[in-house]
Protein backbone atom coordinates (compact mmCIF):
# COMPACT_ATOMS: atom_id res chain seq x y z
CA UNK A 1 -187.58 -20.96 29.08
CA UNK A 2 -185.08 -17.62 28.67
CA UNK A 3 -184.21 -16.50 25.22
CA UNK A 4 -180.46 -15.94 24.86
CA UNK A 5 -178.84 -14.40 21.72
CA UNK A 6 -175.66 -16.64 20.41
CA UNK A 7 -172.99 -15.32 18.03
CA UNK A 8 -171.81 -18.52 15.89
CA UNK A 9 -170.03 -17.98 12.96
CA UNK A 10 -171.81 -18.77 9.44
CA UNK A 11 -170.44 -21.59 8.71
CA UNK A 12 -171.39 -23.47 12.29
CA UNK A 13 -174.96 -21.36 11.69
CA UNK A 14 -175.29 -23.31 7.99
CA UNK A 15 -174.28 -26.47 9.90
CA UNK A 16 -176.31 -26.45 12.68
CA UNK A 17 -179.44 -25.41 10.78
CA UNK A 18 -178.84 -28.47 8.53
CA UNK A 19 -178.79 -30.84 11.26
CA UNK A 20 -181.81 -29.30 12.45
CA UNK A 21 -183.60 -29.90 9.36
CA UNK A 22 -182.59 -33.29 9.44
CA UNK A 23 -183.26 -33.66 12.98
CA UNK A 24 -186.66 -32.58 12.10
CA UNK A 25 -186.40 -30.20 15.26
CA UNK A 26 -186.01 -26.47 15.20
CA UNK A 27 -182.80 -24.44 15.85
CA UNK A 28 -182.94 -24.11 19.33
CA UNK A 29 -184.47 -27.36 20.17
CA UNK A 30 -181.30 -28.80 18.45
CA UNK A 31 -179.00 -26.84 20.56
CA UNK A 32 -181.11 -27.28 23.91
CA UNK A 33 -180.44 -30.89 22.95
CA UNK A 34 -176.63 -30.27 22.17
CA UNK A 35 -176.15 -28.23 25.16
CA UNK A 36 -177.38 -31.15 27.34
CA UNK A 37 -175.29 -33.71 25.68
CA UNK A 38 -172.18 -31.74 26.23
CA UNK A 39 -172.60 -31.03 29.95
CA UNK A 40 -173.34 -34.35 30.38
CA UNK A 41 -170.29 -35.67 28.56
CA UNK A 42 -168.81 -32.70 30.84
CA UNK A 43 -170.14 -34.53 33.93
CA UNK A 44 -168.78 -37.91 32.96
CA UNK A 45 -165.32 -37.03 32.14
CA UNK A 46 -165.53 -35.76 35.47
CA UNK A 47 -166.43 -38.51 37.30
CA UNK A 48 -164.32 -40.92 35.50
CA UNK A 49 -160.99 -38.41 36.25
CA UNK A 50 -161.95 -38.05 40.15
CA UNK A 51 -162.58 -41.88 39.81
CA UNK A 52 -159.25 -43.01 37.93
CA UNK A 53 -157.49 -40.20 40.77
CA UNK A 54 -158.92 -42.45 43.43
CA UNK A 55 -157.49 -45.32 42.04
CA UNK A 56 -154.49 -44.59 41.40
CA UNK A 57 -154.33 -42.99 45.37
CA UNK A 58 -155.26 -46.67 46.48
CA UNK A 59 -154.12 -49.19 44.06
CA UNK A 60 -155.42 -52.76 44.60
CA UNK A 61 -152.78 -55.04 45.28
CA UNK A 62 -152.16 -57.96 43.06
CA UNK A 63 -153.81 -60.38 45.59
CA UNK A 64 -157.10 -57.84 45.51
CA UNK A 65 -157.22 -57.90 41.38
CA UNK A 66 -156.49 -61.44 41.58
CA UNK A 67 -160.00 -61.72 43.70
CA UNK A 68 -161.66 -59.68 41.62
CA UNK A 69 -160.68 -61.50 38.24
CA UNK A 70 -161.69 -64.69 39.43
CA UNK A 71 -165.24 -62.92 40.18
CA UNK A 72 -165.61 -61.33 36.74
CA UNK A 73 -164.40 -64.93 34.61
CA UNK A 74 -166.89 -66.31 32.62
CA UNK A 75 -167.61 -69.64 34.43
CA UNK A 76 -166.42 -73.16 32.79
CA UNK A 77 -168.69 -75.04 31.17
C-alpha cells in the first residue's frame, strides 16, 4: 500500500469519518472502498456509452427486434 495525503474540506472530513464509524472500518479503508466503487461505476458508464454508440451505428431493423422479442416472451401457459 502507498500513503497519499488528501485535502477534503471539513465538512466531507466529518462526513466521511461518520460513515466510517458506522461502517465499522477505518478512514482509509472506507475510502479504498469508495475509490473502488467509483472507478467501477466509472468503468460501467463506459461500457454502456461505447455500447449504446454501437447501437445506435447499427440499429436492428424491425424484422431483427421482432426476432428477438419473440425470444425474450415469457412462454404461454
Amino acid at each position: 500500500m502507498e500513503t497519499i495525503q488528501v485535502v477534503l474540506e471539513r465538512e466531507l472530513l466529518r462526513a466521511t469519518d461518520g460513515a466510517a464509524r458506522r461502517a465499522r472500518v477505518n478512514r482509509s479503508a472506507l475510502v479504498r472502498r469508495a475509490l473502488r466503487e467509483h472507478l467501477k461505476r466509472l468503468e460501467t458508464n463506459e461500457l454502456e456509452a461505447r455500447d449504446r454508440r454501437g447501437y445506435a451505428q447499427h440499429a436492428d431493423t424491425p424484422a431483427e427486434a421482432a426476432g428477438w422479442e419473440r425470444v425474450a416472451t415469457w412462454p404461454k401457459r
